[in-house]
Every structure is written in structure tokens, then in C-alpha cells.
N, C-alpha and C. Protein backbone atom coordinates (compact mmCIF):
# COMPACT_ATOMS: atom_id res chain seq x y z
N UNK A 1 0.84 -1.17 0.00
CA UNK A 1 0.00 0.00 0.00
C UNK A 1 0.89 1.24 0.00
N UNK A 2 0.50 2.16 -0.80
CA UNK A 2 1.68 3.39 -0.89
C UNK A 2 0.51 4.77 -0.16
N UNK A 3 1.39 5.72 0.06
CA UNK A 3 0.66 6.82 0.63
C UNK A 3 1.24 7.94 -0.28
N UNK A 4 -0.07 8.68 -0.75
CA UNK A 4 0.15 10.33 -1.70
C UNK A 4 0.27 11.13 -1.51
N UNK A 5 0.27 12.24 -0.93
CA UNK A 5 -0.26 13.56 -0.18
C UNK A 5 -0.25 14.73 -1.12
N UNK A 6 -0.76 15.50 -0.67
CA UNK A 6 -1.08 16.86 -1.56
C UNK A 6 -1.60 17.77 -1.10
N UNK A 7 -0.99 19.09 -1.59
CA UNK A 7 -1.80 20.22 -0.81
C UNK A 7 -3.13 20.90 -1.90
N UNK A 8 -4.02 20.86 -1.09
CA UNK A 8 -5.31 21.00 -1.32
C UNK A 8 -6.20 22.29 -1.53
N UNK A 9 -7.35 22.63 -1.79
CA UNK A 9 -7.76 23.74 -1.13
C UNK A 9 -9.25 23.36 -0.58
N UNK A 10 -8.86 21.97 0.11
CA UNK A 10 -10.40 21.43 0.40
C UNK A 10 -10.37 21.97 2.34
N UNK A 11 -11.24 22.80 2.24
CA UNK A 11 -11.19 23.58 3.99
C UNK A 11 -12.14 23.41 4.84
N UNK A 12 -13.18 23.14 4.81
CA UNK A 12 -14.14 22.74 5.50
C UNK A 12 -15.26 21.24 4.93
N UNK A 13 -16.10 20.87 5.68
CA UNK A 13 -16.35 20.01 6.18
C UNK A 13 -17.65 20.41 4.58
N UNK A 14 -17.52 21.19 4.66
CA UNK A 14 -18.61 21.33 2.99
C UNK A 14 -17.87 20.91 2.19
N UNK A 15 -16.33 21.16 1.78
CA UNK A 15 -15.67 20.99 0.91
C UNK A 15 -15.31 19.34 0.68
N UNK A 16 -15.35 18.60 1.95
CA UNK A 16 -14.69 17.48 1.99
C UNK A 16 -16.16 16.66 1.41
N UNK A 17 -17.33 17.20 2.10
CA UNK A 17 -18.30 16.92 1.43
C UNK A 17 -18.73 16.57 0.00
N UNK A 18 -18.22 17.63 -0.52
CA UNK A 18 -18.41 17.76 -1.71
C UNK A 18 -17.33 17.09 -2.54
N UNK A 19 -16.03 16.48 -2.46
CA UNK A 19 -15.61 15.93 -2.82
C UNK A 19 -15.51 14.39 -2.48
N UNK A 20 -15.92 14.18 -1.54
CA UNK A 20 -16.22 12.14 -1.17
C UNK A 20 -16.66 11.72 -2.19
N UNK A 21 -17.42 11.88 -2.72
CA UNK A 21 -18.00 10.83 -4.41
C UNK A 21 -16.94 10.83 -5.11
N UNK A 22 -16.24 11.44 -5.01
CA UNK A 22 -15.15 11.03 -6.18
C UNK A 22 -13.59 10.38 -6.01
N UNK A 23 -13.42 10.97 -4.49
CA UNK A 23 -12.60 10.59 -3.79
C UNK A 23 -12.85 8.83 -3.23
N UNK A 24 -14.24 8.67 -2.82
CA UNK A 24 -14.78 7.36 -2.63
C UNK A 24 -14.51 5.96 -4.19
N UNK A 25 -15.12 7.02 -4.83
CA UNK A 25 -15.03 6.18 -6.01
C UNK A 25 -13.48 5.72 -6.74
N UNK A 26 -12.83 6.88 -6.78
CA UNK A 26 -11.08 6.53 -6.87
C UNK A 26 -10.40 5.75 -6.00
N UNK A 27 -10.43 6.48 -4.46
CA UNK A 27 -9.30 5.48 -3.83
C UNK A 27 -10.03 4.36 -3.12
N UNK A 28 -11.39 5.06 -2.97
CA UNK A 28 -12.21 4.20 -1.81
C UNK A 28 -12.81 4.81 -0.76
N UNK A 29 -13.53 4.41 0.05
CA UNK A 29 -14.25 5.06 1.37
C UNK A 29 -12.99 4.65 1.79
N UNK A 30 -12.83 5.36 3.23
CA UNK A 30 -11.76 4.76 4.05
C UNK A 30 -10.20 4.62 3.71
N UNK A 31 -9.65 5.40 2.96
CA UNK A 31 -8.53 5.46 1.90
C UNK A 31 -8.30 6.49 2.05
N UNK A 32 -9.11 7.93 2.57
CA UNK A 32 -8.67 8.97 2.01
C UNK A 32 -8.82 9.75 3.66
N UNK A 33 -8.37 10.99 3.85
CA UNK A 33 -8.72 11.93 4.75
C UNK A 33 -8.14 13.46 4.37
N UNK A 34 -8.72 14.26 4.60
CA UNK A 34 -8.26 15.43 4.44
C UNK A 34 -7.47 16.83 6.18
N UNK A 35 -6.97 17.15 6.19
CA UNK A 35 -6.30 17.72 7.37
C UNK A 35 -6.70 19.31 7.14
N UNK A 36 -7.94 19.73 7.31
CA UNK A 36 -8.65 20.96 7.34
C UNK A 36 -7.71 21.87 8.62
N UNK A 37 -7.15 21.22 9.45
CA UNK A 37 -6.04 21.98 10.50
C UNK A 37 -5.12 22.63 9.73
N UNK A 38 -4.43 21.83 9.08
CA UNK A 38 -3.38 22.59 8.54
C UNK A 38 -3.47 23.28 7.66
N UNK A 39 -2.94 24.54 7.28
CA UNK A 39 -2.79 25.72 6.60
C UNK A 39 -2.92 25.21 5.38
N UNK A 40 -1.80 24.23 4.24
CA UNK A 40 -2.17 23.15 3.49
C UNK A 40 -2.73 22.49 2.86
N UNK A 41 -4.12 22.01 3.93
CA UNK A 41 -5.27 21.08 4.20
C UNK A 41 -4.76 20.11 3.17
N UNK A 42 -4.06 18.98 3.54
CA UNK A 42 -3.50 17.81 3.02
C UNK A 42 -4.06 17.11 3.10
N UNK A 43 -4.22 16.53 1.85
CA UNK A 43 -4.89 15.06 1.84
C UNK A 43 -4.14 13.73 1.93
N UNK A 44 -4.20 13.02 2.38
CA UNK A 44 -3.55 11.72 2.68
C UNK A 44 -4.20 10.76 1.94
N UNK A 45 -3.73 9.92 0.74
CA UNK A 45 -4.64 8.76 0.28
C UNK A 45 -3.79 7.18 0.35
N UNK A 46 -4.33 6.39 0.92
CA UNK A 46 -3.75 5.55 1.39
C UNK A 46 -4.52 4.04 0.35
N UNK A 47 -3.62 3.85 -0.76
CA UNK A 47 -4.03 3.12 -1.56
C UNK A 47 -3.01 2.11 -2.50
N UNK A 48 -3.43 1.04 -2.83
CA UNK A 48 -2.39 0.07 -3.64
C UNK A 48 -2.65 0.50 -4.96
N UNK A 49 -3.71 0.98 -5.55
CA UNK A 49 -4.03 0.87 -6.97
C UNK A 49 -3.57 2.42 -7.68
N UNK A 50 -4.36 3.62 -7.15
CA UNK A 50 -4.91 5.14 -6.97
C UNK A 50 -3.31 5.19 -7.83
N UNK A 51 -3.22 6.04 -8.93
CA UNK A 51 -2.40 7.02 -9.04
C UNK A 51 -2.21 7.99 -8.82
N UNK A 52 -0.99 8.81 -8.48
CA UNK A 52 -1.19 10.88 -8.73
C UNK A 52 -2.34 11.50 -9.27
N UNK A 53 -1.92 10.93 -10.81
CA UNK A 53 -3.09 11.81 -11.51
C UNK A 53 -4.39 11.17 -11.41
N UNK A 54 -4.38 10.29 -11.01
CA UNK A 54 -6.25 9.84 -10.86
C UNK A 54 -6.56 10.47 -9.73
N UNK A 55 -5.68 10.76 -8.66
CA UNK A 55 -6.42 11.39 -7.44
C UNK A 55 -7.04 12.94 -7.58
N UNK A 56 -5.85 13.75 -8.62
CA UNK A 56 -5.50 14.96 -9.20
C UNK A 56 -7.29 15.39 -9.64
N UNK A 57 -7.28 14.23 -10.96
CA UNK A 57 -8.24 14.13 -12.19
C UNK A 57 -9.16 14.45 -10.79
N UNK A 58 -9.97 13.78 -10.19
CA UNK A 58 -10.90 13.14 -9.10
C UNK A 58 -11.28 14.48 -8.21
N UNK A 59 -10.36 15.17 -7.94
CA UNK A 59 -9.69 15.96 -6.66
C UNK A 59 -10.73 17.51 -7.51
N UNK A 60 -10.03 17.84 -8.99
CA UNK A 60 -10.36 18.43 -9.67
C UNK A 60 -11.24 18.48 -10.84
N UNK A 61 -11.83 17.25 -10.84
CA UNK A 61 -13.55 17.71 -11.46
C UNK A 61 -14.36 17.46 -10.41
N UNK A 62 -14.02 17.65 -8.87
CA UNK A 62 -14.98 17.99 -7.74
C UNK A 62 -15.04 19.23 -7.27
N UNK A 63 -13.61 20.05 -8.18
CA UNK A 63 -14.00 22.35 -8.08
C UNK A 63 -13.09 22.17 -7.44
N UNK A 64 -11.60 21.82 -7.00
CA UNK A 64 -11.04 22.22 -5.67
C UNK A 64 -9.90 21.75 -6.38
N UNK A 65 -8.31 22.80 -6.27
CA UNK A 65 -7.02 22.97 -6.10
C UNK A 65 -6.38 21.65 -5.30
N UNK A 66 -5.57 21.20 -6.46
CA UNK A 66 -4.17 20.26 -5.62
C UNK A 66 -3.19 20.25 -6.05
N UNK A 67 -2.25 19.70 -5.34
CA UNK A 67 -1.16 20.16 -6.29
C UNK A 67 -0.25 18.73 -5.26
N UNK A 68 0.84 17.83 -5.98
CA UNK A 68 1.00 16.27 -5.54
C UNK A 68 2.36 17.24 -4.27
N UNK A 69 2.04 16.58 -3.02
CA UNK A 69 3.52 16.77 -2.24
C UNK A 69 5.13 15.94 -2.46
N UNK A 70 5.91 16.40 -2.46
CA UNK A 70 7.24 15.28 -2.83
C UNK A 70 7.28 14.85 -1.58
């Protein structure tokens, strides 16, 4: 299982909202979380299959900024 991260512009609990269908459907329920604490708001996707850009693609036809962390 590999882990992705990325800084986001998903900030509240509407935003994360609004992106779970797609995020669900890519990595999975339970695969993903977002860190609305940090300045950041990093997403963590915790997956064997998920690529960069599928999370990217996913991330961004749900309206919301990412960009992959090294």
C-alpha cells in the first residue's frame, strides 16, 4: 500500500463533502482523509491501486485545487 499527499484547497467540512464521491469512487471510502487543521489542508490517500493523476483528475472535477507533495 503506498501513501500520496497533496496540498489541497479542500477547507471545511462542505468541501470534503463535496468531494467524497469522487474521492470514494477513486481510492475508496476509508482510503482517504483530508487535514482541514493545517494551513495546506492535506490530503492523505492511502491506496495500492490510486495514481497521482487519478487522485488529481478526481480531486479536480470535484472544483477544488491540488497540487502532488514530494
Amino acid at each position: 500500500m503506498s501513501t500520496l499527499r497533496f496540498k489541497t484547497t479542500i477547507n471545511c467540512g462542505g468541501c470534503i463533502k463535496a468531494v467524497t464521491p469522487a474521492l470514494n469512487q477513486q481510492v475508496g471510502a476509508n482510503n482517504w482523509q483530508v487535514d482541514t487543521a493545517n494551513p495546506d489542508k492535506i490530503l492523505t490517500i492511502k491506496s495500492t491501486q490510486a495514481t497521482a493523476s487519478q487522485v488529481v483528475q478526481a480531486v479536480e472535477a470535484a472544483g477544488f485545487e491540488i497540487q502532488p507533495l514530494a
